[in-house]
PDB file of N, CA and C in Angstrom:
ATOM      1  N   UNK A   1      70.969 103.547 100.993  1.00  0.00           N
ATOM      2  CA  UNK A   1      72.215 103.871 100.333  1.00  0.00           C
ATOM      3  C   UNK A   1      73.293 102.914 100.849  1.00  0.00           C
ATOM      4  N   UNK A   2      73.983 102.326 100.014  1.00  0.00           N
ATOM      5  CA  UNK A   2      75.395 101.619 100.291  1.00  0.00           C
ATOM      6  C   UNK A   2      76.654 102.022  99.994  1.00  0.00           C
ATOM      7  N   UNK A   3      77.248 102.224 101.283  1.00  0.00           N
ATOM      8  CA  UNK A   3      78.754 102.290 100.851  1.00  0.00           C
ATOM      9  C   UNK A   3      79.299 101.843 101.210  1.00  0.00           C
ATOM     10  N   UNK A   4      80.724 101.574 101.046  1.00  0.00           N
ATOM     11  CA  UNK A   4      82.182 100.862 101.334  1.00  0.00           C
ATOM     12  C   UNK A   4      83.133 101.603 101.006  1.00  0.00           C
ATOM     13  N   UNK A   5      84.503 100.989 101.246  1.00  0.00           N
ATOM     14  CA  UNK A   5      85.823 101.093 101.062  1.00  0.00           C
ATOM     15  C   UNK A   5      86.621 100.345 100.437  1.00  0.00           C
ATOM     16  N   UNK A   6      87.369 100.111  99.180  1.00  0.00           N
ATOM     17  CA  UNK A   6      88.267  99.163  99.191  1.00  0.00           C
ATOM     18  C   UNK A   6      89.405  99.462  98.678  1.00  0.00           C
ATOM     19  N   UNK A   7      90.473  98.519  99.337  1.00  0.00           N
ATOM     20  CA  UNK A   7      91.932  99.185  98.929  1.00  0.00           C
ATOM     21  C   UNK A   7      92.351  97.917  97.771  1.00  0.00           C
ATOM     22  N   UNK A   8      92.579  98.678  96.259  1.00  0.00           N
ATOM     23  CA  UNK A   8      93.162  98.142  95.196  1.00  0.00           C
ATOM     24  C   UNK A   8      94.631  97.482  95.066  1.00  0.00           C
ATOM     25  N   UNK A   9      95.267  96.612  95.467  1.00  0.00           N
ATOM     26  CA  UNK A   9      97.111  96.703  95.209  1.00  0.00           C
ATOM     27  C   UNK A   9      96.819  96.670  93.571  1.00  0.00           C
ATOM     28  N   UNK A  10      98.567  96.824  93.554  1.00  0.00           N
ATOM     29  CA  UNK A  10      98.312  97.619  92.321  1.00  0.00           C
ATOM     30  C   UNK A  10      99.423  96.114  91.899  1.00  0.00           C
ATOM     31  N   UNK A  11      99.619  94.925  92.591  1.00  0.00           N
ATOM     32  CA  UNK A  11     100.149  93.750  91.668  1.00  0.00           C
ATOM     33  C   UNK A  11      98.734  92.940  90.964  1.00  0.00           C
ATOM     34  N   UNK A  12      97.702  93.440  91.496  1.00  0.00           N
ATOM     35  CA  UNK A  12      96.758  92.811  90.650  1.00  0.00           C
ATOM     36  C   UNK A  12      95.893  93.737  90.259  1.00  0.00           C
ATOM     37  N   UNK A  13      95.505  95.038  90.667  1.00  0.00           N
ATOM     38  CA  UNK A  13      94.747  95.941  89.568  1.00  0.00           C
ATOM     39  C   UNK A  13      95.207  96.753  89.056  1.00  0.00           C
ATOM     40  N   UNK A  14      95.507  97.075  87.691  1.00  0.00           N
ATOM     41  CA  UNK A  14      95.863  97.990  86.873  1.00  0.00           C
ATOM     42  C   UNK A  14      95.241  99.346  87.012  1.00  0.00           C
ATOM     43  N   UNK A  15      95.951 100.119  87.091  1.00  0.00           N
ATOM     44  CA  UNK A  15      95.495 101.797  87.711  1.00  0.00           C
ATOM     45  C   UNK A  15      94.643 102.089  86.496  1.00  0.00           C
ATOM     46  N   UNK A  16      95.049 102.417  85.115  1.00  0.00           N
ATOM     47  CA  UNK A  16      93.950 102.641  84.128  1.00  0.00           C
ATOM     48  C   UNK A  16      92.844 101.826  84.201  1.00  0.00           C
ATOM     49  N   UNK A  17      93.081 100.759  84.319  1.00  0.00           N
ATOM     50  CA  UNK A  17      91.682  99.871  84.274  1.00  0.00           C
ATOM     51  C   UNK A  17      91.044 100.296  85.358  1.00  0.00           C
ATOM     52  N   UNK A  18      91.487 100.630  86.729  1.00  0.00           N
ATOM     53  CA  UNK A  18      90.644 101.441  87.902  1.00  0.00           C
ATOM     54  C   UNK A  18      89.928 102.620  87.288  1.00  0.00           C
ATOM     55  N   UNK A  19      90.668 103.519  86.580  1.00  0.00           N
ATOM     56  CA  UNK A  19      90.110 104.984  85.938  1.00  0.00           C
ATOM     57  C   UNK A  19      89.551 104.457  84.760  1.00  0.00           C
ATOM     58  N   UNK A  20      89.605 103.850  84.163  1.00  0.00           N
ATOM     59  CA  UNK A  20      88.426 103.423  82.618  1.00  0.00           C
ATOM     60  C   UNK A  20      86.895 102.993  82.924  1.00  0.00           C
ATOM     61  N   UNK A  21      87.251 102.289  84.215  1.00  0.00           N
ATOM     62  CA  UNK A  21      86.235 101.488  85.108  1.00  0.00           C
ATOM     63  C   UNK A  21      85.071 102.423  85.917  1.00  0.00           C
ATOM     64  N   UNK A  22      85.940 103.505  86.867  1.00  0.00           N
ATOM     65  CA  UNK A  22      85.381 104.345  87.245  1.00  0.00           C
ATOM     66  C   UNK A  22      84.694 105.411  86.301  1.00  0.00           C
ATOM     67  N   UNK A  23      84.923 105.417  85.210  1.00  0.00           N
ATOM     68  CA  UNK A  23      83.868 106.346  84.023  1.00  0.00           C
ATOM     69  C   UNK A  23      83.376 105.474  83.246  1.00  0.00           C
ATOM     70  N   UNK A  24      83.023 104.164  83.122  1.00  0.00           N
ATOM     71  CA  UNK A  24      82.650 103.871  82.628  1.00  0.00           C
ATOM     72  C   UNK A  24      81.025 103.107  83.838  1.00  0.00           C
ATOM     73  N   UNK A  25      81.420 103.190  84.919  1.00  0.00           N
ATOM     74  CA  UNK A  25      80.305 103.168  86.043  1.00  0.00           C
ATOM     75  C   UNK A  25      79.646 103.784  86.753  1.00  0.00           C
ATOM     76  N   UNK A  26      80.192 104.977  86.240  1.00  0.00           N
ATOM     77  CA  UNK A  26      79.504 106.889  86.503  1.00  0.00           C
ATOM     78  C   UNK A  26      78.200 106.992  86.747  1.00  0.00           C
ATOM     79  N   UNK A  27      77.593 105.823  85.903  1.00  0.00           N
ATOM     80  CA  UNK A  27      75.973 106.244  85.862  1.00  0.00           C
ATOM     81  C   UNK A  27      75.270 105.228  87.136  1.00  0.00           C
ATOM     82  N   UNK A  28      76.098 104.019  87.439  1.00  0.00           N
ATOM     83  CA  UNK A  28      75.612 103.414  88.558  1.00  0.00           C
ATOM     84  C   UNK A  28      75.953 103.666  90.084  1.00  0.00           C
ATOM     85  N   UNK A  29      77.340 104.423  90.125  1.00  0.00           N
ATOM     86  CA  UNK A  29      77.568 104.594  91.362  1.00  0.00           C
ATOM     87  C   UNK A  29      78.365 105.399  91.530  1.00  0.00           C
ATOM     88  N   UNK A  30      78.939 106.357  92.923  1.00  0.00           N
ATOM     89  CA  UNK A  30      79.713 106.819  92.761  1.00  0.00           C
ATOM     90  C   UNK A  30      80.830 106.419  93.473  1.00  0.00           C
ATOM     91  N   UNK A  31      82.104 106.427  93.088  1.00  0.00           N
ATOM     92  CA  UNK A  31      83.567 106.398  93.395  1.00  0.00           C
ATOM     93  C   UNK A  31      84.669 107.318  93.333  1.00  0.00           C
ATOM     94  N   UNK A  32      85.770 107.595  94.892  1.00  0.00           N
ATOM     95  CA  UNK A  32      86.564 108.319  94.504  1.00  0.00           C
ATOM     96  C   UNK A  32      87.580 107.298  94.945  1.00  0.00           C
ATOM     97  N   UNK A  33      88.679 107.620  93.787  1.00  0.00           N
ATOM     98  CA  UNK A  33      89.989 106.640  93.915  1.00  0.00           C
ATOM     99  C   UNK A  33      91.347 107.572  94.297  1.00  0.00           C
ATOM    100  N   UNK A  34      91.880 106.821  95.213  1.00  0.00           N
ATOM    101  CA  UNK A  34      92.931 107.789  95.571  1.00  0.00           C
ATOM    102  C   UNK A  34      94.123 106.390  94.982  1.00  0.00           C
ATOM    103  N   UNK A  35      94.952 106.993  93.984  1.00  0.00           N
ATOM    104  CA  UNK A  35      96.099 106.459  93.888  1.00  0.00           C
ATOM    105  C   UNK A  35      97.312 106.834  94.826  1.00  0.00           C
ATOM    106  N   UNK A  36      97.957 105.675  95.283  1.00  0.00           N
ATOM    107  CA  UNK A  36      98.572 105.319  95.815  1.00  0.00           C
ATOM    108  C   UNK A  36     100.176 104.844  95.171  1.00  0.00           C
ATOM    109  N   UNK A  37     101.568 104.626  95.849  1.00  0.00           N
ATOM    110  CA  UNK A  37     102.613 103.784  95.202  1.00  0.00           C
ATOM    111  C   UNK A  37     102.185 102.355  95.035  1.00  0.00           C
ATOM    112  N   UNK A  38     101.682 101.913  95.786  1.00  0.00           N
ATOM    113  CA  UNK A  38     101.908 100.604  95.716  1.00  0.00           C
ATOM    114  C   UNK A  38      99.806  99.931  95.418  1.00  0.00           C
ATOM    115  N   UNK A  39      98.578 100.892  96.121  1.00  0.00           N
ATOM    116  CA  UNK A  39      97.965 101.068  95.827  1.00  0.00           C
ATOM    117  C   UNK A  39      96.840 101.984  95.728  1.00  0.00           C
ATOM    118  N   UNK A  40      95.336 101.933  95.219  1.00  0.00           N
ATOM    119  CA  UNK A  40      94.741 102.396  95.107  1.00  0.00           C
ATOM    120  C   UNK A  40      93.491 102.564  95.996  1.00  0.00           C
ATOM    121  N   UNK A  41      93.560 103.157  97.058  1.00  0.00           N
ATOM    122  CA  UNK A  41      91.987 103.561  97.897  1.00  0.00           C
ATOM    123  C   UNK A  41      90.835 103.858  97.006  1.00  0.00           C
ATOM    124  N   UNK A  42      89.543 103.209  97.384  1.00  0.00           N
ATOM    125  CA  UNK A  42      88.296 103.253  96.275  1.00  0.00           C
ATOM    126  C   UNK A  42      87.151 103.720  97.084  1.00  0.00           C
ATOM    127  N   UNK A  43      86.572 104.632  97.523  1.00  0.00           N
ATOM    128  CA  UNK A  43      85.276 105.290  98.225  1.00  0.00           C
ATOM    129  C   UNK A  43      84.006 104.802  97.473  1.00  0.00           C
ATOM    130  N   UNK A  44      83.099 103.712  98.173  1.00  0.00           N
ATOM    131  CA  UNK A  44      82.460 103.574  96.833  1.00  0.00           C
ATOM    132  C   UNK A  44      80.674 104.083  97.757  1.00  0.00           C
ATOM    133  N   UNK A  45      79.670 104.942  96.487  1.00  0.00           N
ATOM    134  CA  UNK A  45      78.452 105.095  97.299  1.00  0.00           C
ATOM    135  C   UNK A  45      77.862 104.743  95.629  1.00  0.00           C
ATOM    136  N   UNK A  46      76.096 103.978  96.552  1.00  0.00           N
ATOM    137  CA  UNK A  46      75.589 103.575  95.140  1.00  0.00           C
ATOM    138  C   UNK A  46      74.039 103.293  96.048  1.00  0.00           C
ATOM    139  N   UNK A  47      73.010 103.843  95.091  1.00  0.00           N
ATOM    140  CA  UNK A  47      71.567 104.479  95.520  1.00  0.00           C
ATOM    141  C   UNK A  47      71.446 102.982  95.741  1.00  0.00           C
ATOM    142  N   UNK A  48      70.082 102.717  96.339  1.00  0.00           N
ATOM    143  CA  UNK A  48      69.382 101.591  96.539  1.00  0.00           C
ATOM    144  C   UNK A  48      69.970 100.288  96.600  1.00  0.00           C
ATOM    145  N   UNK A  49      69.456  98.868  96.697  1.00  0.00           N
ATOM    146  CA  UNK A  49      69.399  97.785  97.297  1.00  0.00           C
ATOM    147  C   UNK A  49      70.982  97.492  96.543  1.00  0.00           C
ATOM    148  N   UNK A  50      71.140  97.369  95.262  1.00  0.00           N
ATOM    149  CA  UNK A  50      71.826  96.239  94.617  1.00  0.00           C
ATOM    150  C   UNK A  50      73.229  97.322  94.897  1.00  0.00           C
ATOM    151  N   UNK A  51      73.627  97.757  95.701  1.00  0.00           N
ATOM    152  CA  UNK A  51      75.000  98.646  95.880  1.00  0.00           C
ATOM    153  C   UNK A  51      76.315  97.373  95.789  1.00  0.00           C
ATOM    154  N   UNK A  52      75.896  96.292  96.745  1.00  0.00           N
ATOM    155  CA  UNK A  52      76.962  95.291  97.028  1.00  0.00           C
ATOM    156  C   UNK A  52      77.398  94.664  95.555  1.00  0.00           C
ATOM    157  N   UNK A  53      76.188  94.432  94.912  1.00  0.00           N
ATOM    158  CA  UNK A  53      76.443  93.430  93.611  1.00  0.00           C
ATOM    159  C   UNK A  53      77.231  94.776  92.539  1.00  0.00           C
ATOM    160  N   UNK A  54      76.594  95.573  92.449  1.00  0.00           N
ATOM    161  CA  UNK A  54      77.429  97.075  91.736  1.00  0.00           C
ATOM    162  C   UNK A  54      78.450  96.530  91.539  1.00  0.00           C
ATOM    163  N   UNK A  55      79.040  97.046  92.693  1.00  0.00           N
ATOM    164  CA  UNK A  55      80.864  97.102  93.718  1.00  0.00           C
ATOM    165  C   UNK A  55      81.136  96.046  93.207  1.00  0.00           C
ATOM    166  N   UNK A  56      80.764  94.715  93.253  1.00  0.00           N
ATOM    167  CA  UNK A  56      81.732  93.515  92.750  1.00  0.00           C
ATOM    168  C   UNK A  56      81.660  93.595  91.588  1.00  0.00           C
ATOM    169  N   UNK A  57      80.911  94.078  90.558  1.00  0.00           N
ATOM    170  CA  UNK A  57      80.872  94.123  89.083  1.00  0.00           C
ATOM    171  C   UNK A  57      81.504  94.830  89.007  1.00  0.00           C
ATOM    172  N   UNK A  58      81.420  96.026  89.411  1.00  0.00           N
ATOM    173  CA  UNK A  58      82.893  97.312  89.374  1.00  0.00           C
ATOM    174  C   UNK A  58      84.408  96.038  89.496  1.00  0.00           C
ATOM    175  N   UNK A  59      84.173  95.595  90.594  1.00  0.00           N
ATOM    176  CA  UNK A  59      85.746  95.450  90.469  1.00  0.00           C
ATOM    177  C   UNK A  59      85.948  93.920  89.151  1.00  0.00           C
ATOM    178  N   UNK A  60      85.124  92.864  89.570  1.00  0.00           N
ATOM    179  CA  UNK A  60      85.291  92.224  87.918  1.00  0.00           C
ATOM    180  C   UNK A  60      86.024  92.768  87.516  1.00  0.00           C
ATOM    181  N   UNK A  61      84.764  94.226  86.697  1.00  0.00           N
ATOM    182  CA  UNK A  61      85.424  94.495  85.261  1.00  0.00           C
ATOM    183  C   UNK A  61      86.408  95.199  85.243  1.00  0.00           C
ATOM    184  N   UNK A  62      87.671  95.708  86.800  1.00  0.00           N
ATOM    185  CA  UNK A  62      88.826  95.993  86.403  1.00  0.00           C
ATOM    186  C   UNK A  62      89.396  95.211  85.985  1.00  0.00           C
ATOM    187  N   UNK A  63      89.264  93.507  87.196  1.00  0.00           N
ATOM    188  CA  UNK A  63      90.230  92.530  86.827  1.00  0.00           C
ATOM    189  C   UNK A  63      90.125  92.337  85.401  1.00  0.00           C
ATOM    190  N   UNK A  64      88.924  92.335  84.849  1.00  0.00           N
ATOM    191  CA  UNK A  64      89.161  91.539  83.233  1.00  0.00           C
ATOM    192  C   UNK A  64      90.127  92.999  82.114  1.00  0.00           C
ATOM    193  N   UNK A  65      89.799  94.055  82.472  1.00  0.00           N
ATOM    194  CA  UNK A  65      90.581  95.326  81.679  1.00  0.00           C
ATOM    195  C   UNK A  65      91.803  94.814  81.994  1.00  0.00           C
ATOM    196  N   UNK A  66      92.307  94.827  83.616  1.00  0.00           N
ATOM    197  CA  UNK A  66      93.642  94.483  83.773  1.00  0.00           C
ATOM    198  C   UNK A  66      93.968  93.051  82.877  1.00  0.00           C
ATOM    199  N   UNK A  67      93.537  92.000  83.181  1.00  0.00           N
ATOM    200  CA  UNK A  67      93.952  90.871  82.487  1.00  0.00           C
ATOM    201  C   UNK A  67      94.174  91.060  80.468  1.00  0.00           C
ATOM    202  N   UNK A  68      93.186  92.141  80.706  1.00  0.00           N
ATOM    203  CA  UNK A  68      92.981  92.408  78.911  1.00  0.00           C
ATOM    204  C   UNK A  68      94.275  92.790  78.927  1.00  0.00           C
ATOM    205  N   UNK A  69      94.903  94.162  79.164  1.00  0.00           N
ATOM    206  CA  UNK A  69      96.052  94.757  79.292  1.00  0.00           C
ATOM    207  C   UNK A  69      97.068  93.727  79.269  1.00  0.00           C
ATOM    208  N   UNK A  70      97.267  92.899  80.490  1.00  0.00           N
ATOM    209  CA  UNK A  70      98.345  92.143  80.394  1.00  0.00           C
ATOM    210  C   UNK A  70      98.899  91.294  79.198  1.00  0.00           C
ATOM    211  N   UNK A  71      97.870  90.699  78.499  1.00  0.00           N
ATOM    212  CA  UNK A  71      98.053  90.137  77.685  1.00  0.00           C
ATOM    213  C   UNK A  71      97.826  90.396  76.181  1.00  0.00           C
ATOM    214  N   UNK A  72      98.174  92.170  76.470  1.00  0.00           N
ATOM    215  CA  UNK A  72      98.191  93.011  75.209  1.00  0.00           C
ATOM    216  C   UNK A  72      99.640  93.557  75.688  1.00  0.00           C
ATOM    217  N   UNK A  73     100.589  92.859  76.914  1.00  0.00           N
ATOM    218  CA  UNK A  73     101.814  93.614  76.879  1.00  0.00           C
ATOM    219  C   UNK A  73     101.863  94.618  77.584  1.00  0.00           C
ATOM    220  N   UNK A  74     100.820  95.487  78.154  1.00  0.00           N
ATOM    221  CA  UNK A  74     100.882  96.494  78.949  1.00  0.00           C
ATOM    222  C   UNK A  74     100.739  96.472  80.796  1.00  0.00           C
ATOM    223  N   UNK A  75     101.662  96.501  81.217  1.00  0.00           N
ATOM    224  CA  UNK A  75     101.474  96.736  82.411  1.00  0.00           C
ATOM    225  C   UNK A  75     101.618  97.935  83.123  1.00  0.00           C
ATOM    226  N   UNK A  76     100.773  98.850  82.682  1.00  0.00           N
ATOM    227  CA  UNK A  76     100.912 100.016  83.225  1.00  0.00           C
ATOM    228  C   UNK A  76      99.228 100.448  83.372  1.00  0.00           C
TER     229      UNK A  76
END
């Protein structure tokens, strides 16, 4: 089993894209996110070998939601 910790700022990850992200990765791992003012704490556990590669695909695909967002005008 693999786990970690990571702390999100919130000038480069978008809080929805953290919560769209986290249900949309439900089935590979689990995560609890504690929002924060400024950021987001991420608890991350995920069965067997590939936990590390998971976690960085998890976070990718906030950055690209966030980047999507930004350049749909939304920064929230």
């Amino acid at each position: 089993m693999f786990e970690t910790q990571l702390n999100f700022d919130h000038r480069l990850y978008n809080i929805h894209a953290l919560d769209e992200t986290s249900e949309a990765y439900g089935e590979h791992l689990s995560v609890t996110l504690t929002h924060g003012e400024s950021s987001t704490d991420g608890k991350f556990t995920v069965e067997g070998d590939d936990g590390p590669m998971i976690v960085d695909a998890f976070c990718n695909h906030v950055l690209f939601l966030t980047i999507e967002a930004y350049r749909q005008g939304s920064d929230a």
